[in-house]
PDB file of N, CA and C in Angstrom:
ATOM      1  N   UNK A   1       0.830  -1.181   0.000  1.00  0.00           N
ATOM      2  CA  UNK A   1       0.000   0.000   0.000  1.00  0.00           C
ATOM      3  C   UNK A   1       0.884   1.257   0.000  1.00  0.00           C
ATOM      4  N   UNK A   2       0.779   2.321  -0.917  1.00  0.00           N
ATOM      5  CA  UNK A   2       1.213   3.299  -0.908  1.00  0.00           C
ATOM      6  C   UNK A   2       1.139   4.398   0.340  1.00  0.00           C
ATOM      7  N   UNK A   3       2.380   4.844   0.238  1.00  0.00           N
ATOM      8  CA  UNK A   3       2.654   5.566   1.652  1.00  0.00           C
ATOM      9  C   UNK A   3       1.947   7.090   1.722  1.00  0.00           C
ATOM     10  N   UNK A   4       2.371   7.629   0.366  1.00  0.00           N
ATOM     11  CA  UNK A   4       1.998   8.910   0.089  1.00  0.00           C
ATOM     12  C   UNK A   4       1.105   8.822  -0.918  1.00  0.00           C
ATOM     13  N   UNK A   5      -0.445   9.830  -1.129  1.00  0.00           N
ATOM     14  CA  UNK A   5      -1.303  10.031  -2.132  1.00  0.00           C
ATOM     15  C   UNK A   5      -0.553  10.822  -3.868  1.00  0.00           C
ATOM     16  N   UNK A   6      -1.620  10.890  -4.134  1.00  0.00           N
ATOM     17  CA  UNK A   6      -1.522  11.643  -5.345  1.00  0.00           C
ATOM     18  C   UNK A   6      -1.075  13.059  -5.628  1.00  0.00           C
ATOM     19  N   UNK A   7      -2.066  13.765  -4.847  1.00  0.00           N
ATOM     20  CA  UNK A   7      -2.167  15.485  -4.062  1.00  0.00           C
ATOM     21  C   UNK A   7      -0.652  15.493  -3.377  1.00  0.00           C
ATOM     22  N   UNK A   8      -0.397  14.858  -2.374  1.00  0.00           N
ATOM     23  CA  UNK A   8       1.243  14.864  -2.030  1.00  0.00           C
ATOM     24  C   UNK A   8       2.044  14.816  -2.906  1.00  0.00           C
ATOM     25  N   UNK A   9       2.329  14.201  -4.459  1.00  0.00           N
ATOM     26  CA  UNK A   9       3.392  13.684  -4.909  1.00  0.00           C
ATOM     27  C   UNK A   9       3.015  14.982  -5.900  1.00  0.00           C
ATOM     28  N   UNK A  10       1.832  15.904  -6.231  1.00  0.00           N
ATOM     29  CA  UNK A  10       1.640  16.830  -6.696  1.00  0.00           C
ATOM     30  C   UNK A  10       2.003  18.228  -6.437  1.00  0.00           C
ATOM     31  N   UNK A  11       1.777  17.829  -4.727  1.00  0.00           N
ATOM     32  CA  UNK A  11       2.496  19.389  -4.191  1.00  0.00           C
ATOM     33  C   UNK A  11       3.766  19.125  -4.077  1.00  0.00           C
ATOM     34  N   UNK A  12       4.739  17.845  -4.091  1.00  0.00           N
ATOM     35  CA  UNK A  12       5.808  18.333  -3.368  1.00  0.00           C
ATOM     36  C   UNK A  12       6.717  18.689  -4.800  1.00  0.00           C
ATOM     37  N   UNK A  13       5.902  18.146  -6.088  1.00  0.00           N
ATOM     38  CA  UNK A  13       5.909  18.443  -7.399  1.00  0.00           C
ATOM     39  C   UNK A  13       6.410  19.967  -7.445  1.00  0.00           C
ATOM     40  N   UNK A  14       5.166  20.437  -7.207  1.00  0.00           N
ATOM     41  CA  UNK A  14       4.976  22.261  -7.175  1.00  0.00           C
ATOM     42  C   UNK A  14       6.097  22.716  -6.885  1.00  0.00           C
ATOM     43  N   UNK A  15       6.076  22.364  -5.555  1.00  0.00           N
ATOM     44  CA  UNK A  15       7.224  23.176  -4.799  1.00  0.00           C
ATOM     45  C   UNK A  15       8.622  22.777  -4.964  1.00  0.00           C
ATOM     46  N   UNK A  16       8.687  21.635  -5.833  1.00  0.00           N
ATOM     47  CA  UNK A  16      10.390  21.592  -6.102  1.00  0.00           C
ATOM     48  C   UNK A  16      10.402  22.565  -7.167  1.00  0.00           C
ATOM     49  N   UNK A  17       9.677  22.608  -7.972  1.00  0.00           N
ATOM     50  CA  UNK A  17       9.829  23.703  -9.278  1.00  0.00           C
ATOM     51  C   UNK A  17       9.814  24.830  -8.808  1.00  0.00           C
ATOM     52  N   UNK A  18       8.945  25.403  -8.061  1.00  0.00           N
ATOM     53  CA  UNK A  18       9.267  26.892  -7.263  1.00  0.00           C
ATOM     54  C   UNK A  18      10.606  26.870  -7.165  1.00  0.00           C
ATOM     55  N   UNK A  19      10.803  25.898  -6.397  1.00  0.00           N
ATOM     56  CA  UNK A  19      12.504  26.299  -5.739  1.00  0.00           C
ATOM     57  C   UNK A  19      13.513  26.656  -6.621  1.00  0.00           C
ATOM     58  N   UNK A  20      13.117  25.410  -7.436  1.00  0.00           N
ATOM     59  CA  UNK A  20      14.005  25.633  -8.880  1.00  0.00           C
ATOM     60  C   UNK A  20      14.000  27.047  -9.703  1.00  0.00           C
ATOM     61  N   UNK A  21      13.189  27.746  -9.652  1.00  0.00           N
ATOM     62  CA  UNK A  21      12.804  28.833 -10.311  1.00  0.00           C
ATOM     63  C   UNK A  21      12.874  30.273  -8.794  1.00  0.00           C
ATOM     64  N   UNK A  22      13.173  29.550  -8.034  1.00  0.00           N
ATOM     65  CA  UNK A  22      13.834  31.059  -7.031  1.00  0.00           C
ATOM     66  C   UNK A  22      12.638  31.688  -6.897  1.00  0.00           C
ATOM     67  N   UNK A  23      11.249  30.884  -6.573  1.00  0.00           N
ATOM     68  CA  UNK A  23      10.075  31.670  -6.255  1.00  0.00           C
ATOM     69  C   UNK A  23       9.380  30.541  -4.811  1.00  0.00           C
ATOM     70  N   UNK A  24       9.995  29.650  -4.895  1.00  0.00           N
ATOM     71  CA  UNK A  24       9.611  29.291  -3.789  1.00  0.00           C
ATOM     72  C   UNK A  24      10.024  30.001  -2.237  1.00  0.00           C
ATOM     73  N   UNK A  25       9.022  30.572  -1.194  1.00  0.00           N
ATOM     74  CA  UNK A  25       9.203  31.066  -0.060  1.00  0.00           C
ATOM     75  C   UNK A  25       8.967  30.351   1.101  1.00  0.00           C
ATOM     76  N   UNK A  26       9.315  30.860   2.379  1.00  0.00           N
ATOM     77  CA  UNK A  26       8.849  29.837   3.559  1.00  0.00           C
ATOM     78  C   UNK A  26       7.825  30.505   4.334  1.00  0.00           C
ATOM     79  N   UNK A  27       7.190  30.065   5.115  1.00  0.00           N
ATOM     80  CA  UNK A  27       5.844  30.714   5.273  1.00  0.00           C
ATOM     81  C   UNK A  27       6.447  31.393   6.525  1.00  0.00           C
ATOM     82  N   UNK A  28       7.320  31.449   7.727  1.00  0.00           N
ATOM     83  CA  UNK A  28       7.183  32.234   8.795  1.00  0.00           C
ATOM     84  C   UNK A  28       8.028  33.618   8.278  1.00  0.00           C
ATOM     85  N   UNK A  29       8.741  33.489   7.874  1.00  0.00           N
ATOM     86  CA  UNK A  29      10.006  34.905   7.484  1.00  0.00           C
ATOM     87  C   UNK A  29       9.973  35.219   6.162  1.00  0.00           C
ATOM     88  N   UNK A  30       9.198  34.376   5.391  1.00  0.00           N
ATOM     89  CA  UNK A  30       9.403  34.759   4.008  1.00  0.00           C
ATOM     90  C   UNK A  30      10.529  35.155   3.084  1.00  0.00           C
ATOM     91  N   UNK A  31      11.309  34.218   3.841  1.00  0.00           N
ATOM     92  CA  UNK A  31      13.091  33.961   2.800  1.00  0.00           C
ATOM     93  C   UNK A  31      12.848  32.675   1.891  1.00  0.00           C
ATOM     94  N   UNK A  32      13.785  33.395   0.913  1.00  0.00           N
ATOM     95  CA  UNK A  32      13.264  31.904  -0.732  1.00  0.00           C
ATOM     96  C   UNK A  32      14.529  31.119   0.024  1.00  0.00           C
ATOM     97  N   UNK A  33      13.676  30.097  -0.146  1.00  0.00           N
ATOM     98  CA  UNK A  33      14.024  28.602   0.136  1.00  0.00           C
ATOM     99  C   UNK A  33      14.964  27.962  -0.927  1.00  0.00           C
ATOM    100  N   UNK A  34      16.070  27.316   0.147  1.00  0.00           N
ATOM    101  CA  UNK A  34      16.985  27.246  -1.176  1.00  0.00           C
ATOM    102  C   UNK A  34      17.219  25.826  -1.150  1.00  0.00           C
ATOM    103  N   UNK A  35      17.219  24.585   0.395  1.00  0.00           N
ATOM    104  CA  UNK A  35      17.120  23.401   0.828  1.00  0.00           C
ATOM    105  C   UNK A  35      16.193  22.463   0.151  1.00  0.00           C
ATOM    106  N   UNK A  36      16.632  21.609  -0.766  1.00  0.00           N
ATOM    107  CA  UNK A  36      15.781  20.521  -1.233  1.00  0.00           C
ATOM    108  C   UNK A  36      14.777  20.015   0.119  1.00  0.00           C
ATOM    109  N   UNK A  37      15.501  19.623   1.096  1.00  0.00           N
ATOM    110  CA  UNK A  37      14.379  18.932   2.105  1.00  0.00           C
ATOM    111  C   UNK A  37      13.080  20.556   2.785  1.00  0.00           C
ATOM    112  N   UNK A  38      13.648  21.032   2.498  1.00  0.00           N
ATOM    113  CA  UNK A  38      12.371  22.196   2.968  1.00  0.00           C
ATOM    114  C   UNK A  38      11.484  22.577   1.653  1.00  0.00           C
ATOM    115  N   UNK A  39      11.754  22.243   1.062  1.00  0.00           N
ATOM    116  CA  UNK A  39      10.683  22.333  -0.442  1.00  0.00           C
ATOM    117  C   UNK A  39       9.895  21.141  -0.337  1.00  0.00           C
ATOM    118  N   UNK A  40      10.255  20.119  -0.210  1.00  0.00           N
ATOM    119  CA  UNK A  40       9.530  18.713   0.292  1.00  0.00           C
ATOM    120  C   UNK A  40       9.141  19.064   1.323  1.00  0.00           C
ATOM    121  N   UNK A  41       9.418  19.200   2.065  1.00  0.00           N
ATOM    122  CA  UNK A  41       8.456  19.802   3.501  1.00  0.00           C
ATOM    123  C   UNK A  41       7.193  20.515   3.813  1.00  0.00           C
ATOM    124  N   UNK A  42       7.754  21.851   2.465  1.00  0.00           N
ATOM    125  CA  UNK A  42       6.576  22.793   2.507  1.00  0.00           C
ATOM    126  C   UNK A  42       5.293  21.826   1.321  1.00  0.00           C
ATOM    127  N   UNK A  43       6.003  21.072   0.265  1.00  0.00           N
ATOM    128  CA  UNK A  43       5.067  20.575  -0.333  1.00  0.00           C
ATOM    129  C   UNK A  43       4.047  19.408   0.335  1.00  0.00           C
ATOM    130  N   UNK A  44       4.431  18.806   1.269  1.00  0.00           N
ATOM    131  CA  UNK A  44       4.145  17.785   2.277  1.00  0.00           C
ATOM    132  C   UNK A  44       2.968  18.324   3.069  1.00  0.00           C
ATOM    133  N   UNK A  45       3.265  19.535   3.164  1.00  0.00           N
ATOM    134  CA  UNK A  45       2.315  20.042   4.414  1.00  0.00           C
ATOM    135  C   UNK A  45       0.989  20.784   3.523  1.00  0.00           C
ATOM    136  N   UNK A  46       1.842  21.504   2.359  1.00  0.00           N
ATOM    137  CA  UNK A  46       0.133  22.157   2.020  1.00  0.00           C
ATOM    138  C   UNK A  46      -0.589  20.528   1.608  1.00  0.00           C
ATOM    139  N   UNK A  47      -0.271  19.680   1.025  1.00  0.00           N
ATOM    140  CA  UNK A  47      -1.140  18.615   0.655  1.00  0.00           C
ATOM    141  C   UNK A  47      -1.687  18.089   2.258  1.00  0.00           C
ATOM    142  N   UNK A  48      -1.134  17.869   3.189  1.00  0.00           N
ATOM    143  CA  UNK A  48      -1.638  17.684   4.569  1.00  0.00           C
ATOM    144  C   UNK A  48      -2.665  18.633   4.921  1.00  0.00           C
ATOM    145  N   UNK A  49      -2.819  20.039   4.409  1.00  0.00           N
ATOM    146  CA  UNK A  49      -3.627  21.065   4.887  1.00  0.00           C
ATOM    147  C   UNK A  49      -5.052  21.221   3.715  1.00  0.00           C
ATOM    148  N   UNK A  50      -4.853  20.036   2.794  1.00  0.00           N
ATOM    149  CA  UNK A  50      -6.040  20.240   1.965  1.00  0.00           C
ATOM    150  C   UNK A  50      -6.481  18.645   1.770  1.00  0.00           C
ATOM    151  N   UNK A  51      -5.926  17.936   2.792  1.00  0.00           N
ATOM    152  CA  UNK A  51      -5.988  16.665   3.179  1.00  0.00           C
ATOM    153  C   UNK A  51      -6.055  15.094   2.226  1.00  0.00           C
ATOM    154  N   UNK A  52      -4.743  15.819   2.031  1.00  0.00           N
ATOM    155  CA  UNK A  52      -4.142  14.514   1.353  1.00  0.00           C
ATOM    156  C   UNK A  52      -3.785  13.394   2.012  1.00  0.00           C
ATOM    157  N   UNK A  53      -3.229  12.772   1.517  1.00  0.00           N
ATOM    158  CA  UNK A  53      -3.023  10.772   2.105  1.00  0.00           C
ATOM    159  C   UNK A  53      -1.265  10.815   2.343  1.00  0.00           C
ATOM    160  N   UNK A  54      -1.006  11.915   3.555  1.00  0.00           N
ATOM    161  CA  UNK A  54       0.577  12.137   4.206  1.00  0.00           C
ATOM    162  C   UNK A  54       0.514  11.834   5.788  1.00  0.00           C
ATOM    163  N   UNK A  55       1.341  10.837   5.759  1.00  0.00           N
ATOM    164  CA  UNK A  55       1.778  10.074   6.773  1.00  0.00           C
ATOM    165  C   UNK A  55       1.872  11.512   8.457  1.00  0.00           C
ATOM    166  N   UNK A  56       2.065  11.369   9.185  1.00  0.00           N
ATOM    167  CA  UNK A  56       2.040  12.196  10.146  1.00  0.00           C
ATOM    168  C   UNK A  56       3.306  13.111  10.124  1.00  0.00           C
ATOM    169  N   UNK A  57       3.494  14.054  10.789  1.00  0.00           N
ATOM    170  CA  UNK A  57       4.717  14.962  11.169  1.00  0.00           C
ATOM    171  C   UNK A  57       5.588  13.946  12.149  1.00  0.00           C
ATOM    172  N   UNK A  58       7.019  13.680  11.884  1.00  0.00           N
ATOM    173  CA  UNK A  58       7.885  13.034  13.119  1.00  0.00           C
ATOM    174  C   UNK A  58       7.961  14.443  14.205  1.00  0.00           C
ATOM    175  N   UNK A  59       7.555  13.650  15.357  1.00  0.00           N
ATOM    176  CA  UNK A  59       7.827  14.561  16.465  1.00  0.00           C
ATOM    177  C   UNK A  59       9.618  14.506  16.726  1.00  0.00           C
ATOM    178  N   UNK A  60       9.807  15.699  17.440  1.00  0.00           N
ATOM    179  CA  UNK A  60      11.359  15.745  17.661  1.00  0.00           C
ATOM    180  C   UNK A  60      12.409  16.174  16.617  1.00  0.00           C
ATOM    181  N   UNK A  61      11.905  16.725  15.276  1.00  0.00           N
ATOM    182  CA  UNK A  61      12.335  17.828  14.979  1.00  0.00           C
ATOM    183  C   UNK A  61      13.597  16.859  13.778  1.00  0.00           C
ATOM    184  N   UNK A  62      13.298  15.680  13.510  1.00  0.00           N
ATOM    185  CA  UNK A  62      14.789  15.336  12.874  1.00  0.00           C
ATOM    186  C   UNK A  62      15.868  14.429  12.991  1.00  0.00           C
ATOM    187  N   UNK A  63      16.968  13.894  12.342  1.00  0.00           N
ATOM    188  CA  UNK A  63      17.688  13.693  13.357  1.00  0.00           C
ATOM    189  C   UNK A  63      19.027  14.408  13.934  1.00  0.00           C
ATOM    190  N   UNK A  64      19.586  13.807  14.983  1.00  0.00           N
ATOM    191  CA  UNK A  64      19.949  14.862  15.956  1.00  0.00           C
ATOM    192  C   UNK A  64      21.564  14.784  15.249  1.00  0.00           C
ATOM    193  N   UNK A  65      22.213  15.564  15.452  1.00  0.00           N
ATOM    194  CA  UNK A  65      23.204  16.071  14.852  1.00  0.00           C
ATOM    195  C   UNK A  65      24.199  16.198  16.147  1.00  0.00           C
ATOM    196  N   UNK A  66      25.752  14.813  15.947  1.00  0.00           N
ATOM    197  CA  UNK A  66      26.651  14.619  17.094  1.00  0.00           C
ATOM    198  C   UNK A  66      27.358  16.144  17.279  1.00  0.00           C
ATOM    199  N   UNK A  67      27.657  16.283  18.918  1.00  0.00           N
ATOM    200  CA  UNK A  67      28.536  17.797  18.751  1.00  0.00           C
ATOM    201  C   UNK A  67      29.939  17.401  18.828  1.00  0.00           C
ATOM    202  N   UNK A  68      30.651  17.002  17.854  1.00  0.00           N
ATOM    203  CA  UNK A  68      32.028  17.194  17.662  1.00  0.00           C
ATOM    204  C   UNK A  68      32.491  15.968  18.456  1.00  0.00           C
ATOM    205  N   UNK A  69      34.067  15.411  18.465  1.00  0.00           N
ATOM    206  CA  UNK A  69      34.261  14.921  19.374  1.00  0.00           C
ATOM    207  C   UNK A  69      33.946  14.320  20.345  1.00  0.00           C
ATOM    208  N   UNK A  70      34.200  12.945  20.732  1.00  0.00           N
ATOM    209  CA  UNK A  70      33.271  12.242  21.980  1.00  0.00           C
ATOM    210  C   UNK A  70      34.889  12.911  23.031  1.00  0.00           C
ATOM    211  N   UNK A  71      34.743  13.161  23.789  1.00  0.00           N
ATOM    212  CA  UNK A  71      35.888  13.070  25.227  1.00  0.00           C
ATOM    213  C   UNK A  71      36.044  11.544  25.509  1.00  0.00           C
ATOM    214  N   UNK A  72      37.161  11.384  25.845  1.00  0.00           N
ATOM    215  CA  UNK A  72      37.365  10.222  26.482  1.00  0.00           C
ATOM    216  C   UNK A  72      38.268  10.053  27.744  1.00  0.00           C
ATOM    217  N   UNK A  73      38.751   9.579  28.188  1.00  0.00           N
ATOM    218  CA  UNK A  73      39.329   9.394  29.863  1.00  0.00           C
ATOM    219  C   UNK A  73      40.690  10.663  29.681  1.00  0.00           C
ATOM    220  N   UNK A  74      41.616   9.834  29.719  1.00  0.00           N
ATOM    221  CA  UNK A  74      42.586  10.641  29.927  1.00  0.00           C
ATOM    222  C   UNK A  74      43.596  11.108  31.302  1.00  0.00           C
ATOM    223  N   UNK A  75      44.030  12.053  31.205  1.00  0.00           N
ATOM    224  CA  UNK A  75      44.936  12.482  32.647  1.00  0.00           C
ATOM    225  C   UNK A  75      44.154  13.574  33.323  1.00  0.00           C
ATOM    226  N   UNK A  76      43.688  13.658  34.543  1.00  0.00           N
ATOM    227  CA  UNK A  76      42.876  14.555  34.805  1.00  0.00           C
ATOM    228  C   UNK A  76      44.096  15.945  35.565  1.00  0.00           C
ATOM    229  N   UNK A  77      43.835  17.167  35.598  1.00  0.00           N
ATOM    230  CA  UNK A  77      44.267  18.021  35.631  1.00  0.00           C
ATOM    231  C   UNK A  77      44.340  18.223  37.033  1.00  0.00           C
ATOM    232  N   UNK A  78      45.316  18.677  37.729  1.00  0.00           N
ATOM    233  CA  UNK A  78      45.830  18.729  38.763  1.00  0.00           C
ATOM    234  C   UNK A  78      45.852  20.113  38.882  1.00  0.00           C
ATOM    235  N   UNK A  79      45.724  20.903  40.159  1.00  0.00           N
ATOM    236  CA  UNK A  79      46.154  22.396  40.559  1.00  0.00           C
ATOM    237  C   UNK A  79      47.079  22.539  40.745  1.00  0.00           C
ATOM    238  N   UNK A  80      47.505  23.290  39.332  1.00  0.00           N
ATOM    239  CA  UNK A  80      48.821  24.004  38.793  1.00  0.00           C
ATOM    240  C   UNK A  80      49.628  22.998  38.934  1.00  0.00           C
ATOM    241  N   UNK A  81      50.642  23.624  38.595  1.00  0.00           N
ATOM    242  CA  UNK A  81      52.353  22.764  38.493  1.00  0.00           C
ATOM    243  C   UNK A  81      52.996  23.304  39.725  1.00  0.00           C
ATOM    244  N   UNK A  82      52.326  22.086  40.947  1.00  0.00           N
ATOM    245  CA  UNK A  82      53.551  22.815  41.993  1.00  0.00           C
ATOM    246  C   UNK A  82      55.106  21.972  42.059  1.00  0.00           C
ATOM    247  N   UNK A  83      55.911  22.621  42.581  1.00  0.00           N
ATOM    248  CA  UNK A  83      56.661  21.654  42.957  1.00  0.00           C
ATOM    249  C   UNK A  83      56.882  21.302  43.784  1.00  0.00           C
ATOM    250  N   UNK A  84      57.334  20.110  44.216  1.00  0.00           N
ATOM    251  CA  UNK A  84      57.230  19.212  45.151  1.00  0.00           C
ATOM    252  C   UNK A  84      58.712  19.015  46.278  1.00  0.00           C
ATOM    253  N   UNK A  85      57.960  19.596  47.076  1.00  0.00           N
ATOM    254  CA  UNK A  85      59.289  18.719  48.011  1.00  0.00           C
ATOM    255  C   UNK A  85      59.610  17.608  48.598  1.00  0.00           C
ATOM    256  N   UNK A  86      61.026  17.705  48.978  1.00  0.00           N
ATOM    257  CA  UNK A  86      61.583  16.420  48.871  1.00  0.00           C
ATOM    258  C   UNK A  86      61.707  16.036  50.283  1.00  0.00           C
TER     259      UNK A  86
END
């Protein structure tokens, strides 16, 4: 069974060609959209808003993106370099 309708594969149609043509916009700030996945997005949703056959919104925004570097053990840092007597 098909995941996505007709009306979906129509809008997200639309809106890749907008993009392509530097007339596609985003609806809160109204900056042209330049991201393939946000042209699919916006096309996703108007067919959702005139109720097409589109699967739900994923909650949580995506996936999550590692920050750099894992830390790992190491030598832990001591206060300052004293020296030591003997």
């Amino acid at each position: 069974m098909a995941k996505y309708g007709k009306k979906a594969s129509e809008k997200v149609e639309k809106a890749m060609r907008e993009r392509k043509r530097g007339t596609l916009r985003s609806g809160g700030s109204g900056r042209k959209v330049r991201s393939r996945k946000q042209a699919i997005a916006i096309g996703l949703a108007e067919a959702r808003r005139e109720g097409g056959k589109v699967p739900r919104k994923r909650s949580g925004g995506g996936r999550k993106k590692s920050g750099g570097r894992k830390k790992t053990g190491g030598r832990k840092k001591t206060g300052g370099s004293r020296k030591r007597s003997r």
